[in-house]
N, C-alpha and C. Protein backbone atom coordinates (compact mmCIF):
# COMPACT_ATOMS: atom_id res chain seq x y z
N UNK A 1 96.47 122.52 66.30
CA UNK A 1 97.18 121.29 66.63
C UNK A 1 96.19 120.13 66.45
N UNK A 2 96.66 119.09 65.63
CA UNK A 2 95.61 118.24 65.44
C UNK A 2 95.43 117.13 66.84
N UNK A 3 94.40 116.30 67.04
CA UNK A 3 94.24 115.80 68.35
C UNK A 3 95.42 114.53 68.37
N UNK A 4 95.82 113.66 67.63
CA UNK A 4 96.86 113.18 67.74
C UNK A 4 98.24 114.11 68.47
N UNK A 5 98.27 114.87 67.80
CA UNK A 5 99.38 115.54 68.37
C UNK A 5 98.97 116.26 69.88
N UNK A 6 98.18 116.23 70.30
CA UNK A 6 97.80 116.88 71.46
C UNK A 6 97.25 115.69 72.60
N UNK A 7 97.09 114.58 71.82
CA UNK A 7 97.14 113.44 72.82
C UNK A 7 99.13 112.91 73.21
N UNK A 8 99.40 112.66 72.01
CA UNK A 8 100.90 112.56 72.26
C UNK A 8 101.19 113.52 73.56
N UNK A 9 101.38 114.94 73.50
CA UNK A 9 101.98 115.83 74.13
C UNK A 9 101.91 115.36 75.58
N UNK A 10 100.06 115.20 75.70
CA UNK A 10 99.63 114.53 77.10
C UNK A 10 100.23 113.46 77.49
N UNK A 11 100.71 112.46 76.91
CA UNK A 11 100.75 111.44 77.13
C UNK A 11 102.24 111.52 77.39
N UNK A 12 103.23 112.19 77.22
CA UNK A 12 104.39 112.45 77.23
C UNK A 12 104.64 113.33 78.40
N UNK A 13 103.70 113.89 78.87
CA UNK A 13 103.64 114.57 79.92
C UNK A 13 103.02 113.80 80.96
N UNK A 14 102.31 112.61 81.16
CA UNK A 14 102.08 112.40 82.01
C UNK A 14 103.22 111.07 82.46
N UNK A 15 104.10 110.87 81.77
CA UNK A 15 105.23 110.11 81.68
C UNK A 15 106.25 110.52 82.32
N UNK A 16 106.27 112.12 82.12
CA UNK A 16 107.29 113.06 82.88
C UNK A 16 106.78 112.79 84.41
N UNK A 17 105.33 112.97 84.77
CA UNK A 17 104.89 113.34 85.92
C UNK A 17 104.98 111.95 86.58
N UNK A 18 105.31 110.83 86.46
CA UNK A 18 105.43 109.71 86.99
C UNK A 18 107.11 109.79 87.84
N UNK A 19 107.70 109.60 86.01
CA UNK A 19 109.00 110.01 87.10
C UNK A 19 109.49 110.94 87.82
N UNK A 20 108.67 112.32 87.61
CA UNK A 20 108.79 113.48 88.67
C UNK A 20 108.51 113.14 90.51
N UNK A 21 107.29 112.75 90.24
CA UNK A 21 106.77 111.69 91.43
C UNK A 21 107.74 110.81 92.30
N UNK A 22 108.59 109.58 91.45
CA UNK A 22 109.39 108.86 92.25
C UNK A 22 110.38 109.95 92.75
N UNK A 23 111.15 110.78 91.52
CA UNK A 23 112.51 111.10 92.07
C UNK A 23 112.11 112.48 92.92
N UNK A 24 110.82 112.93 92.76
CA UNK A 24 110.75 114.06 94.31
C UNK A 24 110.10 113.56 95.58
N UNK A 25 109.83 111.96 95.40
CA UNK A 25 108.95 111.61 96.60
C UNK A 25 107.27 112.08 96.77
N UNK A 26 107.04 113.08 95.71
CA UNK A 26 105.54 113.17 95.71
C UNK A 26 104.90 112.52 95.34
N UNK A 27 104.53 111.10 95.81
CA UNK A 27 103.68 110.16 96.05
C UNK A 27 102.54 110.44 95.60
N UNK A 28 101.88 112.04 96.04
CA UNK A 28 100.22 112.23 95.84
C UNK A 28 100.38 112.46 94.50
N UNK A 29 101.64 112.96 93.88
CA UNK A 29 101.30 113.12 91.89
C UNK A 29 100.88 112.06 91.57
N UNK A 30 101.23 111.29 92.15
CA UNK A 30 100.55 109.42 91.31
C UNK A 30 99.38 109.38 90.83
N UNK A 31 98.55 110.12 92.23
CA UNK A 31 97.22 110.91 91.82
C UNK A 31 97.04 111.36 90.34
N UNK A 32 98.21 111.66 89.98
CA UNK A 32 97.29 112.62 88.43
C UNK A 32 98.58 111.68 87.48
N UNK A 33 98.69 110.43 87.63
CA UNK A 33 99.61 109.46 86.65
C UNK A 33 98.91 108.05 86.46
N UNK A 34 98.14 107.66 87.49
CA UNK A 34 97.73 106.48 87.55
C UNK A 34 95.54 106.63 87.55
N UNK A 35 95.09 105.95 86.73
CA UNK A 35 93.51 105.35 87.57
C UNK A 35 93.25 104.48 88.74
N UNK A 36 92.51 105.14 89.55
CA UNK A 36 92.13 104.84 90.95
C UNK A 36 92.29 103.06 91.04
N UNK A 37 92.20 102.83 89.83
CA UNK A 37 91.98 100.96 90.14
C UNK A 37 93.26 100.06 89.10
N UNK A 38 94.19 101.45 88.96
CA UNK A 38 94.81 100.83 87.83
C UNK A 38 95.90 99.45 88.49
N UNK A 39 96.34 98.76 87.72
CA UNK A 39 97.16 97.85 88.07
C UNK A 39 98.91 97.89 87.95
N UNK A 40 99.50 97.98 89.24
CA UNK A 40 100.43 98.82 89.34
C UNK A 40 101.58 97.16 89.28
N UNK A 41 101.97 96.98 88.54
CA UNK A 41 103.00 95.70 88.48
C UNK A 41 104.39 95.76 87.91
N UNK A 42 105.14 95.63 89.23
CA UNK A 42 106.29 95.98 88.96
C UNK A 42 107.09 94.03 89.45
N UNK A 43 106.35 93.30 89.40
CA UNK A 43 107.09 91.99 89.99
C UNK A 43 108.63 91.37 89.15
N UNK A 44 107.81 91.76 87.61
CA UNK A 44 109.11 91.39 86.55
C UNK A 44 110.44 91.90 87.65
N UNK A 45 110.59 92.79 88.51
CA UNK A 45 111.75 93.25 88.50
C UNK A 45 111.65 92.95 90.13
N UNK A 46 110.90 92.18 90.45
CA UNK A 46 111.21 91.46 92.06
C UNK A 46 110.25 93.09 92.94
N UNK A 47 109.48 93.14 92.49
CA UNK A 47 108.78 94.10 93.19
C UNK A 47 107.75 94.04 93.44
N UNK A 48 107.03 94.91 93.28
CA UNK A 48 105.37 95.19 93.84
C UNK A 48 104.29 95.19 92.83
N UNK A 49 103.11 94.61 93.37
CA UNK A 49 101.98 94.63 92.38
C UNK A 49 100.93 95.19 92.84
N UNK A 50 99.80 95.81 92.74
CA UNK A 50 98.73 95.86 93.30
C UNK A 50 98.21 97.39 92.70
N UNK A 51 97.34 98.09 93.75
CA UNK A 51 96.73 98.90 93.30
C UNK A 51 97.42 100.44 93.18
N UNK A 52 96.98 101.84 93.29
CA UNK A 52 97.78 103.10 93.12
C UNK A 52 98.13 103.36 94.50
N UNK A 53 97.15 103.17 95.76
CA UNK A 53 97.24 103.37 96.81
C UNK A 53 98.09 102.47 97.75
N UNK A 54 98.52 100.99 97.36
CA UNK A 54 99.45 100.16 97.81
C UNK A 54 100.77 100.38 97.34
N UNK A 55 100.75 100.86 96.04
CA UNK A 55 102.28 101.38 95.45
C UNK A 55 102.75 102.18 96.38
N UNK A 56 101.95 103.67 96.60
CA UNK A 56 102.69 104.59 97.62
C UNK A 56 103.26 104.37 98.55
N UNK A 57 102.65 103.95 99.21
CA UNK A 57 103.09 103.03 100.25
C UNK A 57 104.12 102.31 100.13
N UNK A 58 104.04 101.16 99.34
CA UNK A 58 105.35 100.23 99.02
C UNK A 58 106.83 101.35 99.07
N UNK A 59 106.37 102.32 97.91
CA UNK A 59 107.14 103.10 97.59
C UNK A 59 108.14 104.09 98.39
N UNK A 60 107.19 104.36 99.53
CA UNK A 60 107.75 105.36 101.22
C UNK A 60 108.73 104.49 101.30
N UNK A 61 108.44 102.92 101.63
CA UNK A 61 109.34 102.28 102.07
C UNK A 61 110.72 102.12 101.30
N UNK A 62 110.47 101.81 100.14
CA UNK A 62 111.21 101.28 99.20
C UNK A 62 112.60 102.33 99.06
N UNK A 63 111.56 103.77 98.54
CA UNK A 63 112.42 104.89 97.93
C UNK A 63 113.51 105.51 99.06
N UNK A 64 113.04 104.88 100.57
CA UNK A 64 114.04 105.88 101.57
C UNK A 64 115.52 104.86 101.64
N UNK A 65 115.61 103.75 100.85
CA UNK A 65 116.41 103.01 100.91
C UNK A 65 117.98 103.94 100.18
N UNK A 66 117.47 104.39 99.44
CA UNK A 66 118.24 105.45 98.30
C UNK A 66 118.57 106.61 98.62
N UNK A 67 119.91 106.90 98.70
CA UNK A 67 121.12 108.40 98.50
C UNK A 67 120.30 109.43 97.58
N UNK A 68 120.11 109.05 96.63
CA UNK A 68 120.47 109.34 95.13
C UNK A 68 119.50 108.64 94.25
N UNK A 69 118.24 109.33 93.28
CA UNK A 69 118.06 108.29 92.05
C UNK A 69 117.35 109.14 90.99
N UNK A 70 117.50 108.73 90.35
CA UNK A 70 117.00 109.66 88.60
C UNK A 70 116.70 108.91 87.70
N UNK A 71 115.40 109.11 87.68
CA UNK A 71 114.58 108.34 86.14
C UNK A 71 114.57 108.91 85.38
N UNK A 72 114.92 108.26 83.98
CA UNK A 72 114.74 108.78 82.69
C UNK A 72 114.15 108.27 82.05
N UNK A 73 113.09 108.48 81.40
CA UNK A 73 112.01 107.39 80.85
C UNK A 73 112.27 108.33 79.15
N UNK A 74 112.39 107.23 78.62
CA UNK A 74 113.08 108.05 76.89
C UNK A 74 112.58 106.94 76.03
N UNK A 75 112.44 107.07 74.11
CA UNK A 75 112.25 106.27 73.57
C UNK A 75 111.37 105.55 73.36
N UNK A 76 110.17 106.71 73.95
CA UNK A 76 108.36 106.21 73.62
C UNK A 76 108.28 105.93 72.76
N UNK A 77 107.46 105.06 72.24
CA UNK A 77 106.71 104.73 71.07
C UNK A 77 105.13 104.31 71.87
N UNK A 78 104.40 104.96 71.44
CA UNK A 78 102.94 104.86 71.91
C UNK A 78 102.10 105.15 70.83
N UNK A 79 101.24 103.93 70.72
CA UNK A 79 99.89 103.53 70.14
C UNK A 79 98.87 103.81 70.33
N UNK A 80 98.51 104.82 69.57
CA UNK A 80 96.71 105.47 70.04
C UNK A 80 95.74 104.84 69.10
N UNK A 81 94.90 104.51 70.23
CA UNK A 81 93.73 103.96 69.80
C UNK A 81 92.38 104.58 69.96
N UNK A 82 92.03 106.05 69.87
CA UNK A 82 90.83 106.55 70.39
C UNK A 82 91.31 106.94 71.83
N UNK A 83 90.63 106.52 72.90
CA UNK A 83 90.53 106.89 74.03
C UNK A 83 91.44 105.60 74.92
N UNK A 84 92.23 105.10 74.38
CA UNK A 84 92.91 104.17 74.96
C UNK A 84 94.03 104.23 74.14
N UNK A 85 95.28 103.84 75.10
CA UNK A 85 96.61 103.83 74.28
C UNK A 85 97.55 102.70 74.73
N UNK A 86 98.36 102.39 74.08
CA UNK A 86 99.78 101.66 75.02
C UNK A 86 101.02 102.52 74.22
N UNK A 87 102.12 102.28 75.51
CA UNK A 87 103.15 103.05 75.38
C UNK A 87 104.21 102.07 75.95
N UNK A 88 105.82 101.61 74.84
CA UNK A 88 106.52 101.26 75.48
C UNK A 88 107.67 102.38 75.82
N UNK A 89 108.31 102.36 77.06
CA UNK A 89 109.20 103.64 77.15
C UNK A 89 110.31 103.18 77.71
N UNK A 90 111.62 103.40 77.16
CA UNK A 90 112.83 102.57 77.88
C UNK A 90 112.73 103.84 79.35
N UNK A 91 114.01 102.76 80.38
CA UNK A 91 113.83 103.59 81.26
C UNK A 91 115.20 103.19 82.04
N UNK A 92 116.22 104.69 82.38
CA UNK A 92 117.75 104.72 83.06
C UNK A 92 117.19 105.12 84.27
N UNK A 93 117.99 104.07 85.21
CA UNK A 93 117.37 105.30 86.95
C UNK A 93 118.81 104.76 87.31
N UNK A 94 119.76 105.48 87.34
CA UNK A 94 121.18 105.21 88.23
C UNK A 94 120.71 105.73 89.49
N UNK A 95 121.33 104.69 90.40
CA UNK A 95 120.91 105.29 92.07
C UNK A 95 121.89 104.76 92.74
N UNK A 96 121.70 105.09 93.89
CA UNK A 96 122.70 105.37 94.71
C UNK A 96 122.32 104.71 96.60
N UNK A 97 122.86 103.60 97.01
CA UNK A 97 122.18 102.89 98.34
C UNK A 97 122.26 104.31 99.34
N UNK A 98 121.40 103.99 100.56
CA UNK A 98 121.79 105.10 101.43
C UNK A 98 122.77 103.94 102.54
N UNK A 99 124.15 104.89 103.40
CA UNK A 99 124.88 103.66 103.93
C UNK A 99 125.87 102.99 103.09
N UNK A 100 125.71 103.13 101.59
CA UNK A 100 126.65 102.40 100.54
C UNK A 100 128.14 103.03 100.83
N UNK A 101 128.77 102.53 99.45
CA UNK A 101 129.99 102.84 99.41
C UNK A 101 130.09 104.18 98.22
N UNK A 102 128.73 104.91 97.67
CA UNK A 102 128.98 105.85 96.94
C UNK A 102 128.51 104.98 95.48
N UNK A 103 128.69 103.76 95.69
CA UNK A 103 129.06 103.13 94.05
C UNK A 103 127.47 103.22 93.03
N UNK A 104 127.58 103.70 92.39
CA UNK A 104 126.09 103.98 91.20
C UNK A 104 125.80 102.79 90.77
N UNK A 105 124.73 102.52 90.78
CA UNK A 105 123.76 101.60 90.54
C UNK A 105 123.04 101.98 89.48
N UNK A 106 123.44 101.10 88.38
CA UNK A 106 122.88 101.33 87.12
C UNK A 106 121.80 100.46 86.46
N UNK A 107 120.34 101.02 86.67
CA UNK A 107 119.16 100.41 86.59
C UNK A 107 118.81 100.49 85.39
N UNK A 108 118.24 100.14 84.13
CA UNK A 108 117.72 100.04 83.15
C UNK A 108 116.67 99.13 82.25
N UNK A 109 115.60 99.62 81.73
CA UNK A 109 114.41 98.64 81.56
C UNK A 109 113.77 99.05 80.61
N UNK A 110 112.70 98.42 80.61
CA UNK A 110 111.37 99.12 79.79
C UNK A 110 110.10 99.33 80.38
N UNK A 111 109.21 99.77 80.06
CA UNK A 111 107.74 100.08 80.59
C UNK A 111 106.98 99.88 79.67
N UNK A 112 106.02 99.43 80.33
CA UNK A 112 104.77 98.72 78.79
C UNK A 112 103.54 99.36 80.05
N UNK A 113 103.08 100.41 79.22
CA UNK A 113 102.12 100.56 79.81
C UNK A 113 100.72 100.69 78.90
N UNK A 114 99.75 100.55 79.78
CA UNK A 114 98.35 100.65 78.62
C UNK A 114 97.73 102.55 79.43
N UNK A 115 96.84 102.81 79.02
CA UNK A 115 96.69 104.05 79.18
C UNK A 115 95.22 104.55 78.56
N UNK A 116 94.45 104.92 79.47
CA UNK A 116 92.90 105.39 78.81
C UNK A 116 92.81 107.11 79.42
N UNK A 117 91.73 107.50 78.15
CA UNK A 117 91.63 109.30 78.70
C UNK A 117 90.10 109.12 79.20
N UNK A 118 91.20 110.05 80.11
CA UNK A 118 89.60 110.01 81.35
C UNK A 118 89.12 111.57 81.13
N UNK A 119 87.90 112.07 82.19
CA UNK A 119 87.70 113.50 81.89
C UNK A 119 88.49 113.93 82.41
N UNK A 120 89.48 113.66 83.59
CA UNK A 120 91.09 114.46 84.10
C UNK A 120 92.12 114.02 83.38
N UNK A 121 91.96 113.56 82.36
CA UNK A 121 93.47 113.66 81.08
C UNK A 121 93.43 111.94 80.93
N UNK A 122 94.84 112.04 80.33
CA UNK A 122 95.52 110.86 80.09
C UNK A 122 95.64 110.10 81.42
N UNK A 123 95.52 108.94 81.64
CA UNK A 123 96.02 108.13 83.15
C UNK A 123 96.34 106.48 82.71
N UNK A 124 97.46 106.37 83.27
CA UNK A 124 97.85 104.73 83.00
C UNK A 124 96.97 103.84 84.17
N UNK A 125 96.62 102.97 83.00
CA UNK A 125 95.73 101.87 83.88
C UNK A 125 96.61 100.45 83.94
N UNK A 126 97.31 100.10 83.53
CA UNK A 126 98.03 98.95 83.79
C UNK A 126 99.72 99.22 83.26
């Protein structure tokens, strides 16, 4: 397998493990999705900015608001550059209020992320 193709794979996998993270609540996977200092900015969408360890957090709070939610992050296109990459990835999360009326909430976006390989893999830094 040539290393392009084996950086892709990683990098597609650690994309999975992000949204595995939100929609099971395992917070500590962030651990193996994000760098310790990466810059976590979600404001475009009236949200949170800051570091990996303030996201979680934000996130306890945020995510218990929700019934119901499912990310689909599809439609990578990612740019390798050596040991650094960017990746844009569209992204469906229909969810569901907790307390609501049932009615689906249909979320949809993009992700621009940048991304460097560390000696524990692929990790998004901004």
């Amino acid at each position: 397998m040539s290393d392009w193709a084996r950086d892709r794979i990683e990098i597609d996998d650690l994309l999975v493990r992000y949204s595995t993270a939100i929609d099971t609540k395992d917070f500590a996977l962030l651990d193996d999705v994000f760098t310790a200092d990466a810059d976590c900015d979600y404001e475009v969408v009236g949200g949170f900015r800051g570091d990996p360890a303030a996201f979680k957090v934000w996130l306890t709070e945020v995510m218990g608001l929700f019934e119901f939610h499912m990310h689909y992050v599809t439609n990578r296109a990612v740019v390798l550059d050596g040991d650094t990459a960017t990746a844009v990835s569209y992204l469906y999360n229909p969810c569901v209020l907790k307390g609501g009326d049932g009615t689906v909430l249909d979320e949809g976006g993009r992700y621009h992320d940048t991304l460097a390989r560390t000696p524990d893999g692929w990790r998004i830094t901004s």
